[in-house]
N, C-alpha and C. Protein backbone atom coordinates (compact mmCIF):
# COMPACT_ATOMS: atom_id res chain seq x y z
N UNK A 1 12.25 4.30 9.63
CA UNK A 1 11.17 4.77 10.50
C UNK A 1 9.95 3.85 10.39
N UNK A 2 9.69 3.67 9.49
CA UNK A 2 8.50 2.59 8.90
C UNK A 2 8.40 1.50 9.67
N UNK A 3 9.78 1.05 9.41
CA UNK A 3 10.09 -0.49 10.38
C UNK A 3 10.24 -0.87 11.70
N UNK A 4 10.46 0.45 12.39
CA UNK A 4 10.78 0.89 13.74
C UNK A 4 9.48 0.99 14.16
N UNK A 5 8.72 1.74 13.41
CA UNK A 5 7.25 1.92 14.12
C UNK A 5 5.74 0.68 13.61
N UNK A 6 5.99 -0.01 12.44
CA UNK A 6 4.93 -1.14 12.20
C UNK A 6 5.21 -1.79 12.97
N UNK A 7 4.32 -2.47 12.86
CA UNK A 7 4.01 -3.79 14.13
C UNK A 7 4.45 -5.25 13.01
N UNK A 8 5.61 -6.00 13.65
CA UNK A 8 6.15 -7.33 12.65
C UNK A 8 6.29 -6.94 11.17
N UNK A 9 6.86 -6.04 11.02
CA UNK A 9 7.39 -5.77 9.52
C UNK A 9 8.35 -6.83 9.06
N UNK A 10 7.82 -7.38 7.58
CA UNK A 10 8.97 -7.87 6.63
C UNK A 10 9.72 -6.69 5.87
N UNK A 11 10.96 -6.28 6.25
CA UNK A 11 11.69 -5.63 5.71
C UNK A 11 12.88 -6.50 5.09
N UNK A 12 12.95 -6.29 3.46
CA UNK A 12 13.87 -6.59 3.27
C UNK A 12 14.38 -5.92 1.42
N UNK A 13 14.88 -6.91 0.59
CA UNK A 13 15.31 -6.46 -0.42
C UNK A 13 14.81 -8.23 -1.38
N UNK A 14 14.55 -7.66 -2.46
CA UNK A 14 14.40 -8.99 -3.46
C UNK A 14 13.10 -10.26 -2.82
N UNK A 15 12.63 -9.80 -1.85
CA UNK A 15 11.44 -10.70 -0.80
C UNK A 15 10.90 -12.03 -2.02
N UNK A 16 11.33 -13.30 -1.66
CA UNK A 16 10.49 -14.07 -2.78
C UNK A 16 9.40 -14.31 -2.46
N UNK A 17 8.64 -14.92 -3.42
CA UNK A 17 7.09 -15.10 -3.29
C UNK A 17 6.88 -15.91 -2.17
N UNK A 18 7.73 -17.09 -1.92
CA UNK A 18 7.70 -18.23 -0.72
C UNK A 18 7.45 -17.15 0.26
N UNK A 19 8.00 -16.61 0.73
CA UNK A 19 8.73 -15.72 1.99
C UNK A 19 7.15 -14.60 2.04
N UNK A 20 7.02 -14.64 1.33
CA UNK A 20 5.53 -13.84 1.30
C UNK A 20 4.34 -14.39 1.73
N UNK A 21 4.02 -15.48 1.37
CA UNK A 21 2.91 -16.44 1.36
C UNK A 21 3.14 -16.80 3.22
N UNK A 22 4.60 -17.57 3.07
CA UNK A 22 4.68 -17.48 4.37
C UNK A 22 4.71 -16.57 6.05
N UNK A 23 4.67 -15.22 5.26
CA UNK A 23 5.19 -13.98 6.28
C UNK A 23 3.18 -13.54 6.45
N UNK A 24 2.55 -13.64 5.29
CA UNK A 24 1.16 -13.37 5.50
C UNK A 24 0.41 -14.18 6.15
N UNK A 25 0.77 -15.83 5.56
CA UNK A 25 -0.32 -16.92 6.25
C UNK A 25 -1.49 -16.78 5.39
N UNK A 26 -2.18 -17.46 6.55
CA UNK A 26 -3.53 -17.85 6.45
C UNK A 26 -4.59 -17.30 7.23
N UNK A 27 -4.32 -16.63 8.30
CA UNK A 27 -5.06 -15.96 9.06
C UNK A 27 -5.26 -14.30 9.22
N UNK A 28 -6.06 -13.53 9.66
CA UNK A 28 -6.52 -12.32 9.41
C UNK A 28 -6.05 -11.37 10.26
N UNK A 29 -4.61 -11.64 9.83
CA UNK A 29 -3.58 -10.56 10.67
C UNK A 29 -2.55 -9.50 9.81
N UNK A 30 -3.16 -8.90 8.79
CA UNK A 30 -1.70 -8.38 8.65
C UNK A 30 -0.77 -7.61 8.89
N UNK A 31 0.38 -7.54 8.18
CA UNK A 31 1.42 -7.24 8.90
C UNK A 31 1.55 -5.69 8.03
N UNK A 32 3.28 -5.49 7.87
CA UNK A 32 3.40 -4.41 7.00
C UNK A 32 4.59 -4.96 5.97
N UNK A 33 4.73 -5.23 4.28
CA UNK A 33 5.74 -4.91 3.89
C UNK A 33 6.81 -3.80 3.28
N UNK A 34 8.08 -4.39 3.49
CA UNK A 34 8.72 -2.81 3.31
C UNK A 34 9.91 -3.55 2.26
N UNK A 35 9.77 -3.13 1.28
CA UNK A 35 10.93 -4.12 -0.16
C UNK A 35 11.40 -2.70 -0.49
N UNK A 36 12.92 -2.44 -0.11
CA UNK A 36 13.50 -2.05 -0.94
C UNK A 36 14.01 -2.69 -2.21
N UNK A 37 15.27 -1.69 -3.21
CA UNK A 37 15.56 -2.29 -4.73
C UNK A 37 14.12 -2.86 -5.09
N UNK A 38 13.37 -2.01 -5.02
CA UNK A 38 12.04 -2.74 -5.55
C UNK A 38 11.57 -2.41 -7.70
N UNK A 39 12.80 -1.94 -8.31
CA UNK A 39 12.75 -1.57 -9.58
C UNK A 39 13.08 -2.81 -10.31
N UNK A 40 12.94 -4.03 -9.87
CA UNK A 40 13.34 -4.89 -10.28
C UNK A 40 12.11 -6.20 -9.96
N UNK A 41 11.04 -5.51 -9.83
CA UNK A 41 9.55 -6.41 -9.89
C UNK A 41 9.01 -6.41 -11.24
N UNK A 42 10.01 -5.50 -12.36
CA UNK A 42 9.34 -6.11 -13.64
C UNK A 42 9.50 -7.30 -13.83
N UNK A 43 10.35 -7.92 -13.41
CA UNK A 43 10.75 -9.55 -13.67
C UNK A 43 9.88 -10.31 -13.07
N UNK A 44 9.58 -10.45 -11.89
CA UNK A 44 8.88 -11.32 -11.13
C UNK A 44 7.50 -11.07 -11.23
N UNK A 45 6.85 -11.63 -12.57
CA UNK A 45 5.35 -11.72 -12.43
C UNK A 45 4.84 -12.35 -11.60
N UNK A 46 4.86 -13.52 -10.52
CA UNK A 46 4.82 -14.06 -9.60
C UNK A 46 4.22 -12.93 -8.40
N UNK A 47 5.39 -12.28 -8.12
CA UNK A 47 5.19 -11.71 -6.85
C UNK A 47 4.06 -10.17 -7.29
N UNK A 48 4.58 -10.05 -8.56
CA UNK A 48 3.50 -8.57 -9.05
C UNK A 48 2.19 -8.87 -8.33
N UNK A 49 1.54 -10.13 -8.74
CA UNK A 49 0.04 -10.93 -9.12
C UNK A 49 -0.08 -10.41 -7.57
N UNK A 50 0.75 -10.61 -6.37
CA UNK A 50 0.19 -10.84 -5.36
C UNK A 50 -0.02 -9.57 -5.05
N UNK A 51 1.07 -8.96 -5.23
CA UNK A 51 1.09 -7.28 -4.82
C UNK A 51 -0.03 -6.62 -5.59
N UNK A 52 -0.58 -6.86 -6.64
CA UNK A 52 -1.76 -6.27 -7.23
C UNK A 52 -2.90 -6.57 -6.94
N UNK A 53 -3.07 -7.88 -6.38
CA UNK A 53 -4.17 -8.56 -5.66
C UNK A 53 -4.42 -7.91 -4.40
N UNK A 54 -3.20 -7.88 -3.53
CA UNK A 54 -3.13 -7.42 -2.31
C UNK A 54 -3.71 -5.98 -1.78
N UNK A 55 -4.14 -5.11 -2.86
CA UNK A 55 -4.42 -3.68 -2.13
C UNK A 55 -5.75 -3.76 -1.68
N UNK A 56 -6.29 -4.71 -2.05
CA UNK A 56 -8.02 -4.58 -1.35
C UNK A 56 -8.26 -6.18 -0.35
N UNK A 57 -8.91 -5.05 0.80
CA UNK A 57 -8.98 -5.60 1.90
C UNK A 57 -9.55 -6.93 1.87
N UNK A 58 -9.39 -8.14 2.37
CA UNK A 58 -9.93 -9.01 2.32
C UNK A 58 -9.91 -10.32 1.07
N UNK A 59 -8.60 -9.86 -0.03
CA UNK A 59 -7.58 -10.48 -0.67
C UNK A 59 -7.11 -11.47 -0.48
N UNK A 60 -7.15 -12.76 -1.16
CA UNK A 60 -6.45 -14.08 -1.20
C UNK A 60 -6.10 -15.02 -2.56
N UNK A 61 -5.16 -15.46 -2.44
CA UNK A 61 -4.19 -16.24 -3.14
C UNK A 61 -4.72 -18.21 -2.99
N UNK A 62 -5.35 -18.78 -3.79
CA UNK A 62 -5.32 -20.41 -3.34
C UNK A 62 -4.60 -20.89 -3.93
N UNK A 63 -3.81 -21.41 -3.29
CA UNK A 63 -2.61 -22.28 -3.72
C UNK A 63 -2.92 -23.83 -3.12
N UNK A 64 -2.62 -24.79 -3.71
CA UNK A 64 -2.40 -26.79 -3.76
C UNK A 64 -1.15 -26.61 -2.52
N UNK A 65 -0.91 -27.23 -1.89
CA UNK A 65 -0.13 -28.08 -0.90
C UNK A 65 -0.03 -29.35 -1.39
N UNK A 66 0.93 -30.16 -1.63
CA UNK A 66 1.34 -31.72 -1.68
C UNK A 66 1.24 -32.10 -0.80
N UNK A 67 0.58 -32.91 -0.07
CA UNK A 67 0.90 -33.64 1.00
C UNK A 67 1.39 -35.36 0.93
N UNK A 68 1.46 -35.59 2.39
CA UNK A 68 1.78 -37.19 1.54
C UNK A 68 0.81 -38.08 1.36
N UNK A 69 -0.18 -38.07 1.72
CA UNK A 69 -1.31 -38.87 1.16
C UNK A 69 -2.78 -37.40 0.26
N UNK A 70 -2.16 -36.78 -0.38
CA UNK A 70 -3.35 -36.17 -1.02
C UNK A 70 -2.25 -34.25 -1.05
N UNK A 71 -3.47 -34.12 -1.81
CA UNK A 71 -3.72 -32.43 -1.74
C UNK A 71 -4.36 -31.77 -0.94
N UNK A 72 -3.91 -30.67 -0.59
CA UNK A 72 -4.87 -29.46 0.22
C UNK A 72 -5.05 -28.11 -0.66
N UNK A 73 -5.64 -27.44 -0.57
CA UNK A 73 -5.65 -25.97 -1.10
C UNK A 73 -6.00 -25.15 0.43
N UNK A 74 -5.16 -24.56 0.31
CA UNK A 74 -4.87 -23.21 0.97
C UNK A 74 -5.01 -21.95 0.63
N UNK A 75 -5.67 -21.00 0.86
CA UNK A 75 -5.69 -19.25 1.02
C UNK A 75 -5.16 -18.54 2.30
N UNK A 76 -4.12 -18.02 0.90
CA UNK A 76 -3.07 -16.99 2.20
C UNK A 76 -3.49 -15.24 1.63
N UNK A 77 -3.61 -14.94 2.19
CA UNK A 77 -3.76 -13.86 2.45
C UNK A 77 -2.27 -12.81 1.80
N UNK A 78 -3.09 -11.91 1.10
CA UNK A 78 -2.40 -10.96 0.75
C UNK A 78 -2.52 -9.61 0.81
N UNK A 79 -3.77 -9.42 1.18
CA UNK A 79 -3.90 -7.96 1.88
C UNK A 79 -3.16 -7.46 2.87
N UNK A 80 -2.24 -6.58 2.88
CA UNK A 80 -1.59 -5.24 4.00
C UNK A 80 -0.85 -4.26 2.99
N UNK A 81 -0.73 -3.65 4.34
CA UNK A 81 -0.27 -2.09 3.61
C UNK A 81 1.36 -2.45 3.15
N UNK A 82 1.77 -1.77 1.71
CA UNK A 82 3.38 -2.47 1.31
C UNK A 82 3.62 -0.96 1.22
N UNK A 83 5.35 -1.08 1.07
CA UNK A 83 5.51 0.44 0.86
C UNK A 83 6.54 -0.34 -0.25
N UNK A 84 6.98 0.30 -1.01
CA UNK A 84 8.15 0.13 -1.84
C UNK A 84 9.15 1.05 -2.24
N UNK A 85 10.72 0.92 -1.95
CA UNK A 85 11.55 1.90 -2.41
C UNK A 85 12.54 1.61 -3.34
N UNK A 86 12.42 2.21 -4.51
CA UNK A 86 13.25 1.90 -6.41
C UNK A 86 14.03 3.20 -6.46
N UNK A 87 14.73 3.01 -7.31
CA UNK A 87 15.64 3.69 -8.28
C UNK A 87 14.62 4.46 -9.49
N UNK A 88 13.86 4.00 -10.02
CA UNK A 88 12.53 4.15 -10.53
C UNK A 88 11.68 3.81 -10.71
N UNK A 89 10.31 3.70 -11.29
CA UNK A 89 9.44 3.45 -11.29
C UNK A 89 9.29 2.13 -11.88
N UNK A 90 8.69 0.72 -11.96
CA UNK A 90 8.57 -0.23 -12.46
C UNK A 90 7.79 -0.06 -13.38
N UNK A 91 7.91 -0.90 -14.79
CA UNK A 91 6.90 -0.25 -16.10
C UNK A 91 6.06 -1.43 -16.00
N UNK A 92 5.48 -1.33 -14.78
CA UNK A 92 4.48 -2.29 -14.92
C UNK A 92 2.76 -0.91 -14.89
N UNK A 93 2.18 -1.13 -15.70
CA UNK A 93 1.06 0.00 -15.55
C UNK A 93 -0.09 0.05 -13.97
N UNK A 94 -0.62 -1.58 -14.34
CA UNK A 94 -1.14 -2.23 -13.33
C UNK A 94 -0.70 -1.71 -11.66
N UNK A 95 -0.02 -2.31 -11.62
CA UNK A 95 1.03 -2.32 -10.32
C UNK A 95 1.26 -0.93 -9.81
N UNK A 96 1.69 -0.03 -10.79
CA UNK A 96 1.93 1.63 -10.51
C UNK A 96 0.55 2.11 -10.34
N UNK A 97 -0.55 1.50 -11.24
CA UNK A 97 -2.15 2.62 -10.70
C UNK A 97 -2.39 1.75 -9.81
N UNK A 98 -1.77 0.81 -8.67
CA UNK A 98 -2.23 0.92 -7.30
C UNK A 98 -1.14 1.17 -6.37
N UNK A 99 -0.42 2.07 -6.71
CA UNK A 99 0.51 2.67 -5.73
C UNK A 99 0.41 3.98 -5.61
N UNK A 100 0.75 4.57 -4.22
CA UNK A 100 0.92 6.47 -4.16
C UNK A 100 2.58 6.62 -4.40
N UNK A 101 2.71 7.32 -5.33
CA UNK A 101 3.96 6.96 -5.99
C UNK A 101 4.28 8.55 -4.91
N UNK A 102 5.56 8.92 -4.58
CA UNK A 102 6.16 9.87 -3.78
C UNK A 102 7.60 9.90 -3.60
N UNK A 103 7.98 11.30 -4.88
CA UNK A 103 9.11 11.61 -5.21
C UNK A 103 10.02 11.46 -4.25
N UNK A 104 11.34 10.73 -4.30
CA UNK A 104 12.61 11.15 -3.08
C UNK A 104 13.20 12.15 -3.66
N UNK A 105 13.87 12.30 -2.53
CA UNK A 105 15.11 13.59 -2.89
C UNK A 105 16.12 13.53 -1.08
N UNK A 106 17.25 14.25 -1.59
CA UNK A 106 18.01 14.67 -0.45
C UNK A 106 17.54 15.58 0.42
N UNK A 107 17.15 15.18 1.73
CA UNK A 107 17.17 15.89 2.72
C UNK A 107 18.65 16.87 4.11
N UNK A 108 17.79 17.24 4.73
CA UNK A 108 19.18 17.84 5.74
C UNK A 108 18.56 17.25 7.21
N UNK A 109 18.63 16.68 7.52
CA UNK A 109 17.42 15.97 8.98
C UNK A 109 18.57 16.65 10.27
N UNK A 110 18.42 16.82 11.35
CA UNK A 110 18.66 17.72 12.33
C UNK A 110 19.50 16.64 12.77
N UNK A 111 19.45 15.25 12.89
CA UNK A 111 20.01 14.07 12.64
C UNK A 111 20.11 12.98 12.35
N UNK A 112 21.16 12.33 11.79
CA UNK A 112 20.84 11.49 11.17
C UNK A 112 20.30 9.78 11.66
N UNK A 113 19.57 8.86 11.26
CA UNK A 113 18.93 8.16 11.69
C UNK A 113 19.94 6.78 11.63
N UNK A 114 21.09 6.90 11.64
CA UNK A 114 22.37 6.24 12.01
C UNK A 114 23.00 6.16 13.33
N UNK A 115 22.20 7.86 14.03
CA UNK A 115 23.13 8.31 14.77
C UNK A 115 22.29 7.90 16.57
N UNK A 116 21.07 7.17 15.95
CA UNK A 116 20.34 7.16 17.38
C UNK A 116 20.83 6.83 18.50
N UNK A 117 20.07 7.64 19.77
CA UNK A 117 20.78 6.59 20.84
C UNK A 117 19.60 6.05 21.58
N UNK A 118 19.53 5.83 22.90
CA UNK A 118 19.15 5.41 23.72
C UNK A 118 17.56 6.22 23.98
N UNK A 119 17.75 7.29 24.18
CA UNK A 119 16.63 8.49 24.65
C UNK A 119 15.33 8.31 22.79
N UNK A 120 16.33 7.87 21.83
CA UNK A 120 15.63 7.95 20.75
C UNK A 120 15.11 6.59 20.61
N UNK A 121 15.71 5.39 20.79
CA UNK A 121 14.72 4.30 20.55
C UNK A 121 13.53 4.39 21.73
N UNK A 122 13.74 4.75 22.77
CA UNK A 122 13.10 5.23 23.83
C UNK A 122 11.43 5.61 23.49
N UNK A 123 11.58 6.60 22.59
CA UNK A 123 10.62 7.54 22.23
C UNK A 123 9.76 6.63 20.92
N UNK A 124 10.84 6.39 20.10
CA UNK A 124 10.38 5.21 19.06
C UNK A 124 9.34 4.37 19.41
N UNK A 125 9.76 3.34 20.83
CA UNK A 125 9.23 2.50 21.36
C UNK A 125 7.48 2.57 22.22
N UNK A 126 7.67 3.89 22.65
CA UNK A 126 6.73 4.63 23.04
C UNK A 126 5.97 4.51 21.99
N UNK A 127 5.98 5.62 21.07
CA UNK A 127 5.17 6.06 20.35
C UNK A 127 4.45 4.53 19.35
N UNK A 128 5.15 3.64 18.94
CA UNK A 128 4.92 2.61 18.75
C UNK A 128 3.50 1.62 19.67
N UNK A 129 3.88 1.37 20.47
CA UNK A 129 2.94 1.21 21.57
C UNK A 129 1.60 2.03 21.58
N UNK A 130 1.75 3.04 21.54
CA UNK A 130 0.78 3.94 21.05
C UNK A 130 -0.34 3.54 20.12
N UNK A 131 0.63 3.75 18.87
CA UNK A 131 -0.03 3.63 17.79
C UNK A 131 -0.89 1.77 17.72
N UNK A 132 -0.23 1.01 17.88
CA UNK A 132 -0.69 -0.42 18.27
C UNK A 132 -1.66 -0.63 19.63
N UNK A 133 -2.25 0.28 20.49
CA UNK A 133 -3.39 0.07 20.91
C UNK A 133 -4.08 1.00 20.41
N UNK A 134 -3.86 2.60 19.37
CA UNK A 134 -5.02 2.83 19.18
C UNK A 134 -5.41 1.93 17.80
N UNK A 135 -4.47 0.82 16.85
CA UNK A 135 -5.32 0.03 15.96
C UNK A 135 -6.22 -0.89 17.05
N UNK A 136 -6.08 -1.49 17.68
CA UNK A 136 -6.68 -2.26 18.81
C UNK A 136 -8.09 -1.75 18.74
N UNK A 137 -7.66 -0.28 19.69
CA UNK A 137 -9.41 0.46 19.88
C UNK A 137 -10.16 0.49 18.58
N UNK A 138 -9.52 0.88 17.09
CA UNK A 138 -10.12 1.48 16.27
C UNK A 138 -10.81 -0.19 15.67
N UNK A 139 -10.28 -1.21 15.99
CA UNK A 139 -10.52 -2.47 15.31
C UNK A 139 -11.89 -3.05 16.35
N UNK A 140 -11.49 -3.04 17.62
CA UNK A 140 -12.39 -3.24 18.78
C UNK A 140 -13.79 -2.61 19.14
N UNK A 141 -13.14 -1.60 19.25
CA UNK A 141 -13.88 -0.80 20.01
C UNK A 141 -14.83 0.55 19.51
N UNK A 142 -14.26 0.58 18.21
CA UNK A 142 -14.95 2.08 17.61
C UNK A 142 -14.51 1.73 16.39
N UNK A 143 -15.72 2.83 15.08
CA UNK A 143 -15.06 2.27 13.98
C UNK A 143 -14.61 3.11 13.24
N UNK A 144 -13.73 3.11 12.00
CA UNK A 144 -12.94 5.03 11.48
C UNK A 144 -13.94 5.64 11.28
N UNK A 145 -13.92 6.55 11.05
CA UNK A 145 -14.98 7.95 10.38
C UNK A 145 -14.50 7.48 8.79
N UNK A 146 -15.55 8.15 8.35
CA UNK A 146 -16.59 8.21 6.62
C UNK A 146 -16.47 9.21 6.04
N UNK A 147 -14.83 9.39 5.79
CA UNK A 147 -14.49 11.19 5.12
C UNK A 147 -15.48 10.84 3.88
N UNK A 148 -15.98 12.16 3.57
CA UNK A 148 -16.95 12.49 2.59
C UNK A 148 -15.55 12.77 1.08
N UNK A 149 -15.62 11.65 0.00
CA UNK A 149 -14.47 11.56 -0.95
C UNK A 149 -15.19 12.18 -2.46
N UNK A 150 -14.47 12.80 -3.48
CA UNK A 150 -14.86 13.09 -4.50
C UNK A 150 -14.61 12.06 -5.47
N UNK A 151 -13.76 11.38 -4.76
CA UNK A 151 -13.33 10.32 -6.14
C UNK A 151 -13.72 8.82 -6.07
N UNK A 152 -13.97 8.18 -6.70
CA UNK A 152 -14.17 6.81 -6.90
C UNK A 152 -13.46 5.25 -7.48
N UNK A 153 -13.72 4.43 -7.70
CA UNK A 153 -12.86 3.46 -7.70
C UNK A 153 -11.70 3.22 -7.54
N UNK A 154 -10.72 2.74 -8.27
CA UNK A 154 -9.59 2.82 -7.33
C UNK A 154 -8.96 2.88 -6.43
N UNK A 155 -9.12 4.88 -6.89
CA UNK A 155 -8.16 6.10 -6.02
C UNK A 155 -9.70 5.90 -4.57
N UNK A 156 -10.28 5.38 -4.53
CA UNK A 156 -11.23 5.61 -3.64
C UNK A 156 -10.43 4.63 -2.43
N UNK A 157 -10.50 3.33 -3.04
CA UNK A 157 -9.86 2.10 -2.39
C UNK A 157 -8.91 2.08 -1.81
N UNK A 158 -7.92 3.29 -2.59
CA UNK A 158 -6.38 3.12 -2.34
C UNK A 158 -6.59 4.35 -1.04
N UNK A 159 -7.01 5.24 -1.35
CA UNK A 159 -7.16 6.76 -0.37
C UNK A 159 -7.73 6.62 1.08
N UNK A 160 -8.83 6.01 0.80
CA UNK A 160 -9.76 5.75 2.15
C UNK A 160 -9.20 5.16 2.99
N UNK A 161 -8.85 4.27 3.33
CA UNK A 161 -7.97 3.93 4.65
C UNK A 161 -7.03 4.63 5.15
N UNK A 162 -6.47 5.83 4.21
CA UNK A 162 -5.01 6.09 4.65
C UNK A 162 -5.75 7.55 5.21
N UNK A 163 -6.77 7.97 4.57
CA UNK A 163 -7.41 9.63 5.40
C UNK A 163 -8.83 8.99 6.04
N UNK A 164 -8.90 7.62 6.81
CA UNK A 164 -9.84 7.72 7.67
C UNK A 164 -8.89 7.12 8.95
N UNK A 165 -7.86 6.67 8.60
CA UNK A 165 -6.71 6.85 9.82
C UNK A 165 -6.02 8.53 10.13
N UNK A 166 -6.33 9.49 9.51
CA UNK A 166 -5.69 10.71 9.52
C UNK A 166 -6.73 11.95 9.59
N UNK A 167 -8.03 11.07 9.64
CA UNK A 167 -8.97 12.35 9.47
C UNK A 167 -8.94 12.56 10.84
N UNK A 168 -9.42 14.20 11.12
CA UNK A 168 -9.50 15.13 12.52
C UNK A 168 -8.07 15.31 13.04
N UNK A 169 -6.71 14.96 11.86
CA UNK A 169 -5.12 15.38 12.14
C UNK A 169 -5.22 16.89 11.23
N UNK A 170 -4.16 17.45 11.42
CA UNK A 170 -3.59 18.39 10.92
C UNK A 170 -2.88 18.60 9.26
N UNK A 171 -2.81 17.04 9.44
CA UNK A 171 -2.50 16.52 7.83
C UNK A 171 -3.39 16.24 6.90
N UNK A 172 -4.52 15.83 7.22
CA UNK A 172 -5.58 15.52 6.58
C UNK A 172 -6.07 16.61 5.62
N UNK A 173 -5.97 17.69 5.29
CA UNK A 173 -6.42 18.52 4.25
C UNK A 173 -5.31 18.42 3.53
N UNK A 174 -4.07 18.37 4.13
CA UNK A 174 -3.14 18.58 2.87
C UNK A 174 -3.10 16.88 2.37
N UNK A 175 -3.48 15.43 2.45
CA UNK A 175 -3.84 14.65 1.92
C UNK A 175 -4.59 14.36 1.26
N UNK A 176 -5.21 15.11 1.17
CA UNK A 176 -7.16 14.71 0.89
C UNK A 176 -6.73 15.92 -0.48
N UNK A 177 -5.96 16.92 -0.51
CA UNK A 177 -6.15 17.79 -1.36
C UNK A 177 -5.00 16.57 -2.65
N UNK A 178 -3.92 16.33 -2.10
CA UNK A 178 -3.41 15.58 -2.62
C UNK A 178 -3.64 14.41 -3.91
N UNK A 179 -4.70 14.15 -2.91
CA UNK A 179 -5.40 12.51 -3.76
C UNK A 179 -6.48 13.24 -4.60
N UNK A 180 -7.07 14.38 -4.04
CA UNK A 180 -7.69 15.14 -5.10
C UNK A 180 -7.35 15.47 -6.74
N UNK A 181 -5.98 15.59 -6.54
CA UNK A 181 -4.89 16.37 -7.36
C UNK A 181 -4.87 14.90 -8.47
N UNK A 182 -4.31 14.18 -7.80
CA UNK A 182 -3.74 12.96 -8.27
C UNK A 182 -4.92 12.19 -9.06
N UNK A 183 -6.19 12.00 -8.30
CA UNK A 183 -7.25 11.68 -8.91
C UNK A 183 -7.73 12.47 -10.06
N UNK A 184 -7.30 13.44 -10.16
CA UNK A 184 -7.38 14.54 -11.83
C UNK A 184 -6.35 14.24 -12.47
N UNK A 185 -5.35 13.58 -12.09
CA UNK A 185 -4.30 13.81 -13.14
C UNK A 185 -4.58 12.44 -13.85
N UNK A 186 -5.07 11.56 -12.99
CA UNK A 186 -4.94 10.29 -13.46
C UNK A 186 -6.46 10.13 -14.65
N UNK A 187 -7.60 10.83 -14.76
CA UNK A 187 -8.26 10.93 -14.88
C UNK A 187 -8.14 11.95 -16.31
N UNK A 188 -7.45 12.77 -16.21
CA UNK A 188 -6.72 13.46 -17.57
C UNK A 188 -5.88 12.68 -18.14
N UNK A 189 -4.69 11.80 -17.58
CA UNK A 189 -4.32 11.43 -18.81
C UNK A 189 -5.24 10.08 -19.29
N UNK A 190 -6.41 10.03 -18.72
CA UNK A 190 -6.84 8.42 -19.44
C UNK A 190 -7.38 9.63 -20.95
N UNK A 191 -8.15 10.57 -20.18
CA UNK A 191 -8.31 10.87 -21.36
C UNK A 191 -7.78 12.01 -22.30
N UNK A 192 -6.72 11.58 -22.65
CA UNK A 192 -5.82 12.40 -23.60
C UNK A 192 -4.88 10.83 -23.94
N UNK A 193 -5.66 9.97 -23.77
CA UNK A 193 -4.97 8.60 -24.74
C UNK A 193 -6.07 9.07 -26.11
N UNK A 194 -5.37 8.09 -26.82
CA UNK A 194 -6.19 7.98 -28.50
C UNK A 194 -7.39 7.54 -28.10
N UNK A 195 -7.71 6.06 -26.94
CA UNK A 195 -9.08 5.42 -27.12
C UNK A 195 -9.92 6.89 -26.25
N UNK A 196 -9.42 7.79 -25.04
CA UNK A 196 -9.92 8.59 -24.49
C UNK A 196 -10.55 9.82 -25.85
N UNK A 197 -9.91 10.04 -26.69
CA UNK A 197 -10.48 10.99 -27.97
C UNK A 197 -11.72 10.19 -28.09
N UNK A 198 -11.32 8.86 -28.96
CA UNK A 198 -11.63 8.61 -29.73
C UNK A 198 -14.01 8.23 -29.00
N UNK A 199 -13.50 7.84 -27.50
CA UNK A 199 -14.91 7.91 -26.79
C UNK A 199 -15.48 9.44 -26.58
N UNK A 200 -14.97 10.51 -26.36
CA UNK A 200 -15.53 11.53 -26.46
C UNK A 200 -16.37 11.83 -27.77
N UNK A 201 -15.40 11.21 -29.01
CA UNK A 201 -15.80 11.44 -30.59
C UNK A 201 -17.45 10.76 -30.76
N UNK A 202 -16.93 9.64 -30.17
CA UNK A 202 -18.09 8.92 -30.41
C UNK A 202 -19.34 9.39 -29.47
N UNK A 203 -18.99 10.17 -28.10
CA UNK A 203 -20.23 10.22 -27.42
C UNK A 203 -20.83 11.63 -27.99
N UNK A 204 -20.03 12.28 -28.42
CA UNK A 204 -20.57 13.51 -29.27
C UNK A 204 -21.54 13.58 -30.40
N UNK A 205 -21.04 11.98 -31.12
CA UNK A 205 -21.71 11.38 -32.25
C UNK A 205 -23.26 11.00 -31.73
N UNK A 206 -22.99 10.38 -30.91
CA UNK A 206 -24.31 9.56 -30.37
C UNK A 206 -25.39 10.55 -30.05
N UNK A 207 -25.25 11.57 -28.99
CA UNK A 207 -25.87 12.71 -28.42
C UNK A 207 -26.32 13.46 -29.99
């Protein structure tokens, strides 16, 4: 569905870093990636760097070019929205506190997305279209709304784009309550680490 409805998606499996650099460029367009078998980015510190770089807007990579009489340096761009689908979670810490991590499981779908026909890419195609002139208007012509957020850094960075594309929907409270949720949990376990005691100890001391 993802791939059907972004605009120039890299969909694939194992994506190397080349194929990245090259699929983003140099210019201020991005796209969408979609990496499945993605439980297997503990290995590739390479591509992590970019994907961790990449969640905030306006993100770049300088890399040397050889040429034949000299060097160039280049900035490609690594900012867009990635989705990733694993087997489990990658034990990278970094990498996971800038993702919305979202359990799978088996569904029963009315049908299956094997089974499309004609009337369904139809609608796909439509709705697609859609969605790609209202980024147009929202980039052009008007600018998102300024949901009022409880949380900060990060979860602020990571949240805000995704509920100021969804604010005044029907979904938007049950998102917003979401990242609420998530922004406490993440926020409890920093502190219920040893160094999280051990700063309470001390600010108790101090006071």
């Amino acid at each position: 569905v993802l791939a059907a409805l972004s605009y120039r998606p890299l969909i694939s499996v194992g994506i190397p870093v080349a194929d990245i650099y090259g699929y983003l460029g140099t210019s201020d367009s991005p796209g969408v990636i979609l990496e499945d078998e993605a439980q297997g980015l503990d290995k590739d510190f390479e591509k992590v760097k970019i994907y961790k770089a990449g969640y905030s807007q306006g993100a770049t990579v300088p890399r040397t070019l050889m040429l034949q009489y000299g060097r160039k340096m280049e900035y490609y761009r690594c900012y867009c929205l990635k989705h990733f689908a694993a087997e489990k979670m990658p034990a990278l810490k970094g990498f996971n506190e800038r993702c919305v991590p979202i359990a799978m499981f088996h569904g029963e779908p009315k049908k299956a997305w094997t089974e499309r026909d004609i009337e369904d890419l139809k609608r796909i195609y439509e709705l697609r279209n859609i969605l790609l002139k209202w980024r147009l208007a929202s980039r052009l012509e008007w600018s998102l709304p300024e949901p009022d957020l409880s949380f900060k850094g990060r979860m602020r960075e990571l949240w805000k784009p995704i509920l100021q594309v969804t604010y005044g929907l029907s979904v938007y409270e049950t998102l917003l309550t979401f990242a609420e949720k998530q922004a406490q949990e993440r926020l409890t376990g920093k502190q219920n680490t040893l160094e999280g005691h051990i700063v309470k100890v001390v600010a108790e001391l101090y006071q």
